[in-house]
N, C-alpha and C. Protein backbone atom coordinates (compact mmCIF):
# COMPACT_ATOMS: atom_id res chain seq x y z
N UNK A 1 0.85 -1.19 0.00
CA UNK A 1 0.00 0.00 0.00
C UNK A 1 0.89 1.24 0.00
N UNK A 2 0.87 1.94 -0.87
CA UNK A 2 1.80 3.49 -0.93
C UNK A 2 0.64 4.47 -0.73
N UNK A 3 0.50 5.59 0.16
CA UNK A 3 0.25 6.71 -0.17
C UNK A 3 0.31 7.53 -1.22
N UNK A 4 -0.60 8.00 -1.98
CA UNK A 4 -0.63 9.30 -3.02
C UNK A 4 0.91 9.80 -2.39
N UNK A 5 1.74 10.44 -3.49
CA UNK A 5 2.78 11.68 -3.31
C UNK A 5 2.99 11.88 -4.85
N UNK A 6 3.57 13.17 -4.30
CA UNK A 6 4.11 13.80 -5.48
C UNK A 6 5.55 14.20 -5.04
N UNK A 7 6.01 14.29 -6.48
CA UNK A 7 7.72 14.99 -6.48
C UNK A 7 8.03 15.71 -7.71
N UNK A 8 8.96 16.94 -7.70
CA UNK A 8 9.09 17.22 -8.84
C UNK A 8 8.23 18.70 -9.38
N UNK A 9 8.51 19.25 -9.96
CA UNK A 9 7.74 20.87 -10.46
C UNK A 9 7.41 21.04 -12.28
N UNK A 10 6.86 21.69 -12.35
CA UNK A 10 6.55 21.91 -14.22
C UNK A 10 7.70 22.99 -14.92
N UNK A 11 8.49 22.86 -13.93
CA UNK A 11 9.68 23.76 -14.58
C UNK A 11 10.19 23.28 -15.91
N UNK A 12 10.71 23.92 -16.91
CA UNK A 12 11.39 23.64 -17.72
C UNK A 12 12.76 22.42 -17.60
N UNK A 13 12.90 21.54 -17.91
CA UNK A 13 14.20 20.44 -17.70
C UNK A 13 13.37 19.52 -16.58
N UNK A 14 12.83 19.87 -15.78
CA UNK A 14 12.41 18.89 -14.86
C UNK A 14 10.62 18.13 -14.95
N UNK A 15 10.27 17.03 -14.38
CA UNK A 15 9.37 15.87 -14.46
C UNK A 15 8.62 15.90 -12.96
N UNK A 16 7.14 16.60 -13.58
CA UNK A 16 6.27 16.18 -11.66
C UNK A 16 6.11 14.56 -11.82
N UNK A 17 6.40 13.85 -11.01
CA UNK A 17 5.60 12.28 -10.70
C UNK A 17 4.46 12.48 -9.67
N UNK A 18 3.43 11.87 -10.08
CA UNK A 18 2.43 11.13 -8.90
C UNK A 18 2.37 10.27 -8.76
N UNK A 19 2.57 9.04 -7.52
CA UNK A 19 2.19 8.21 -7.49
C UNK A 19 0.95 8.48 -6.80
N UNK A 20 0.40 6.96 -6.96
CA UNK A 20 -0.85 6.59 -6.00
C UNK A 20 -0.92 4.84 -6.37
N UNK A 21 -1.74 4.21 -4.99
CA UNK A 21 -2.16 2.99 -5.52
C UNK A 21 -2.92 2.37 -6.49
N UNK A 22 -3.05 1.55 -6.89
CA UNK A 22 -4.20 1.12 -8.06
C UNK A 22 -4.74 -0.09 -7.73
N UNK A 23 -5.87 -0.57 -8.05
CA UNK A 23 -6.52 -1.61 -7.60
C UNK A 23 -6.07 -2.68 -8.73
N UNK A 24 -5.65 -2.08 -10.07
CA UNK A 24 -4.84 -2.98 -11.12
C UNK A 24 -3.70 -3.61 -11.06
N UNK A 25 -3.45 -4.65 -10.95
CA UNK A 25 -1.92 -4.70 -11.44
C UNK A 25 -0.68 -4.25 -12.24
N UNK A 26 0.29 -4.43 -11.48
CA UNK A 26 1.63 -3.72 -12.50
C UNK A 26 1.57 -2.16 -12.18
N UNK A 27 2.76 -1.97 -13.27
CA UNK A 27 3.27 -0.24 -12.83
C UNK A 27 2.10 0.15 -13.93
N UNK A 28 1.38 1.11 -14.11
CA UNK A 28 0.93 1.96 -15.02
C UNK A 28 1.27 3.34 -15.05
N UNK A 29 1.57 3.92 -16.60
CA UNK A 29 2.33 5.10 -16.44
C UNK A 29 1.45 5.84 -17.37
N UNK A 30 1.40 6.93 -17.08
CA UNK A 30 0.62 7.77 -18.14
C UNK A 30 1.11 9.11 -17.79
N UNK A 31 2.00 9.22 -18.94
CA UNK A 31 2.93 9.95 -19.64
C UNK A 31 2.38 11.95 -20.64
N UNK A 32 2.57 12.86 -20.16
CA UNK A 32 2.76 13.52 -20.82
C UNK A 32 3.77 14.57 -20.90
N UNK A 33 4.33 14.71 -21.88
CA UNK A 33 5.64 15.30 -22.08
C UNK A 33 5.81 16.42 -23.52
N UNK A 34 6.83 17.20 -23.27
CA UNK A 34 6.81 18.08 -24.46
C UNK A 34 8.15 17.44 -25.27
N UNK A 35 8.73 16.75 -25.21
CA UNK A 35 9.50 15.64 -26.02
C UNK A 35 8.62 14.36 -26.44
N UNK A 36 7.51 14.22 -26.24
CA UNK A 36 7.01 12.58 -26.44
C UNK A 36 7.43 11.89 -27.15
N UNK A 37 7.46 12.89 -28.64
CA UNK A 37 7.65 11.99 -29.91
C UNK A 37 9.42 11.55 -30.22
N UNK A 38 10.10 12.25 -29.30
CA UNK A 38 11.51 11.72 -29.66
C UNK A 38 11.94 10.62 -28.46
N UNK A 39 11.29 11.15 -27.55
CA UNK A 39 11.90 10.36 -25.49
C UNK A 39 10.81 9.25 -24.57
N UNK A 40 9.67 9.71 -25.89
CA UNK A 40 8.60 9.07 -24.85
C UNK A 40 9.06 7.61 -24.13
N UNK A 41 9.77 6.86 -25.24
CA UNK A 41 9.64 5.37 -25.12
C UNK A 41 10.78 5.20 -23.60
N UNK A 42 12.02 6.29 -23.99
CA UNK A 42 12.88 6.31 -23.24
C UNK A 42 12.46 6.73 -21.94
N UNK A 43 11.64 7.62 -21.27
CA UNK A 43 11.40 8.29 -20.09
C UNK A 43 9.93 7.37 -19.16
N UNK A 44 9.65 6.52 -19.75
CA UNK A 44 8.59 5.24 -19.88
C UNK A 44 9.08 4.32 -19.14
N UNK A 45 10.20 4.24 -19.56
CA UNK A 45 11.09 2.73 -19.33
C UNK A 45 11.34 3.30 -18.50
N UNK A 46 12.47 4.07 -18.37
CA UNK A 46 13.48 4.73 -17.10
C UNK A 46 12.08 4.92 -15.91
N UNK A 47 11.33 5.20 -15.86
CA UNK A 47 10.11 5.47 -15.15
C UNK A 47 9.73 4.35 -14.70
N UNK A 48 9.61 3.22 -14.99
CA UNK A 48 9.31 1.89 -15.33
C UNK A 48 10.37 1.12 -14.04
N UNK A 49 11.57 1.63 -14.82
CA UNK A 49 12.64 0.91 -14.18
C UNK A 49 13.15 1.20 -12.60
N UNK A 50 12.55 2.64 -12.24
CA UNK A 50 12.61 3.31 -11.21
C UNK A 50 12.28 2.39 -9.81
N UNK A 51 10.61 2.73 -10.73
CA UNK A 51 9.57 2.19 -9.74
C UNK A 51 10.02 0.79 -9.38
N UNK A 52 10.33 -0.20 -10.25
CA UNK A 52 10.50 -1.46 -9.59
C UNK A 52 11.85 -1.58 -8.49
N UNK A 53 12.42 -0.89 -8.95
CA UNK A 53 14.17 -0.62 -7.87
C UNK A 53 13.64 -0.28 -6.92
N UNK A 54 12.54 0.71 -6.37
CA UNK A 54 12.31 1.36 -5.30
C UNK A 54 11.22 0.38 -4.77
N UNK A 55 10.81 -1.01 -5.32
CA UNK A 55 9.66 -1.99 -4.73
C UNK A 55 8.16 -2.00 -5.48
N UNK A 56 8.13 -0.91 -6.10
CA UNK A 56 6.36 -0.66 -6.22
C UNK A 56 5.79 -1.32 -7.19
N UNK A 57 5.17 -1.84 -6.93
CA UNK A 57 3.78 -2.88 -7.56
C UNK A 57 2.68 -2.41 -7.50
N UNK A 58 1.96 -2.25 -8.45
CA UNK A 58 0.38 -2.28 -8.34
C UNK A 58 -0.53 -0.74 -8.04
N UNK A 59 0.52 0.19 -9.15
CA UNK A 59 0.40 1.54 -8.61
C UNK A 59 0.34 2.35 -9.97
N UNK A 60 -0.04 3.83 -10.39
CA UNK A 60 -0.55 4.09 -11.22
C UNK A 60 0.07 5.71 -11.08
N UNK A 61 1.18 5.84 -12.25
CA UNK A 61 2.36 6.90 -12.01
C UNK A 61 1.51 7.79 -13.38
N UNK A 62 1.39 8.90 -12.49
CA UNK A 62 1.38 10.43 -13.91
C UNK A 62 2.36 10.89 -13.66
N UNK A 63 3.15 10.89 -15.09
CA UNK A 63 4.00 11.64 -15.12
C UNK A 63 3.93 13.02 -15.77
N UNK A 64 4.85 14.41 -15.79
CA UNK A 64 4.08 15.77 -16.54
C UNK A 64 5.67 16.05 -17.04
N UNK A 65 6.12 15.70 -17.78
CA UNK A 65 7.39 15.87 -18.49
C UNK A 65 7.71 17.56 -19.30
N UNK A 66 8.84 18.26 -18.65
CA UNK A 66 9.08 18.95 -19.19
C UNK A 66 10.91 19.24 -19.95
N UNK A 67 11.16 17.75 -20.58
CA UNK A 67 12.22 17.83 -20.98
C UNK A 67 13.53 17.43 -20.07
N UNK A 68 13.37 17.09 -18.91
CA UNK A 68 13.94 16.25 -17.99
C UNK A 68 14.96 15.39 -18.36
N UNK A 69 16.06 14.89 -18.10
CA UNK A 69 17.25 14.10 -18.07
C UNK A 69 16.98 12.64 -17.28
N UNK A 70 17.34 11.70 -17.86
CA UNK A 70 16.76 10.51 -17.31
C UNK A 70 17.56 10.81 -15.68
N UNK A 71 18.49 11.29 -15.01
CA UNK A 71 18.27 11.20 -13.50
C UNK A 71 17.82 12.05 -12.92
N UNK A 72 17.44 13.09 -13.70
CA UNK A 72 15.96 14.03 -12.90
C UNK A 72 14.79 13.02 -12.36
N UNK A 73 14.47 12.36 -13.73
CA UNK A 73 13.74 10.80 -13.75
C UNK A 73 13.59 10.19 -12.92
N UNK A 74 14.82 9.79 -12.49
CA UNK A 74 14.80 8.21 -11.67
C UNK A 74 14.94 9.49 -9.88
N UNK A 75 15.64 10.31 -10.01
CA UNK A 75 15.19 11.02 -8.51
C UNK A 75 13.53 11.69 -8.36
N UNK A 76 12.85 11.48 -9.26
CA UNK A 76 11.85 12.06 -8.68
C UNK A 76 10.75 10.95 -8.28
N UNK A 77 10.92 9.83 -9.32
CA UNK A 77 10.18 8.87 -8.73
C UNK A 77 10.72 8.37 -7.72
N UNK A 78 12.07 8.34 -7.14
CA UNK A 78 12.64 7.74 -6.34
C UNK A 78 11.55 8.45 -4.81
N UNK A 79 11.90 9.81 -4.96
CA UNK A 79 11.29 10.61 -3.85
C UNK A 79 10.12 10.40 -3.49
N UNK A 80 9.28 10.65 -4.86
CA UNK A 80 7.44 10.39 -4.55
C UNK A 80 7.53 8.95 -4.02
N UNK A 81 8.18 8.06 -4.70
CA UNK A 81 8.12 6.07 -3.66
C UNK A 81 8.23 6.69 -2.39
N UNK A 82 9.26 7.20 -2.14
CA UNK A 82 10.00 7.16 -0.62
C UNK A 82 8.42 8.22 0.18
N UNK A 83 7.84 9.36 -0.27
CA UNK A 83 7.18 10.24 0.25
C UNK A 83 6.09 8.94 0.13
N UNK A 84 5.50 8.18 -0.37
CA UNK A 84 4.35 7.39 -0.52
C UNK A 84 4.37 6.13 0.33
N UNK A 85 5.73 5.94 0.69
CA UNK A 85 5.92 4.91 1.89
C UNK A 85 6.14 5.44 2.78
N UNK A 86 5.99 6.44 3.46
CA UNK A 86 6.73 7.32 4.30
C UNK A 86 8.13 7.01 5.19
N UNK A 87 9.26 7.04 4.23
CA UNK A 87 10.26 6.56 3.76
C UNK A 87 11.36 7.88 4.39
N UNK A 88 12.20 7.65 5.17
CA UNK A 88 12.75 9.08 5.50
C UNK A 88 14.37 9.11 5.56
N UNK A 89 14.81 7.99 5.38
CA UNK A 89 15.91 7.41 4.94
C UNK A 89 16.41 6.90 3.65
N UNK A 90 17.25 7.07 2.67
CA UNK A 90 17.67 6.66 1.76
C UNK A 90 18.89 5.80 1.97
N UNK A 91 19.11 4.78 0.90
CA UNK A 91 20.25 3.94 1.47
C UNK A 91 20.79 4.12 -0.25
N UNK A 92 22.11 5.60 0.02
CA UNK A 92 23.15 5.92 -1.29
C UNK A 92 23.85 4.76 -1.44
N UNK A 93 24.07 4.38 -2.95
CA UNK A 93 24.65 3.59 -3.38
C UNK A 93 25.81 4.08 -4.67
């Protein structure tokens, strides 16, 4: 069970994430971005790939892409997981 969170701003270069739970299975991502047509597939995956590193199953990610770098990416979903588990420790690797 994760809590709703968010991470992340509509600034230019950077990606808001929401998570929340879903009663569906799997990650679901629903994606909008002002790169779609060149990054979509790429910022999907990396999004994709986040969520499972950080544990999450069965949860339903909006993402609001504004041209973001895949580790803007992977830190913002990292944060919203951690804010949605109420998570207050990180373990750097």
């Amino acid at each position: 069970m994760i809590n709703p969170a968010i991470a992340g701003t509509m600034e230019s270069g950077d990606i808001m994430i929401e998570i929340r739970d879903s009663e569906n299975k799997g990650i679901h991502i629903e994606l909008e971005s002002t790169v779609m047509n060149q990054f979509g597939k790429q910022i999907e995956k990396v999004i994709e790939e986040t969520a499972k590193a950080c544990g999450l199953e069965n949860v339903d990610i909006i993402a609001k892409d504004k041209g973001s770098l895949d580790c803007t990416i992977r830190a913002r979903v990292t944060t919203a997981a951690m804010r949605g588990c109420g998570k207050t420790e990180f373990e750097w690797k």
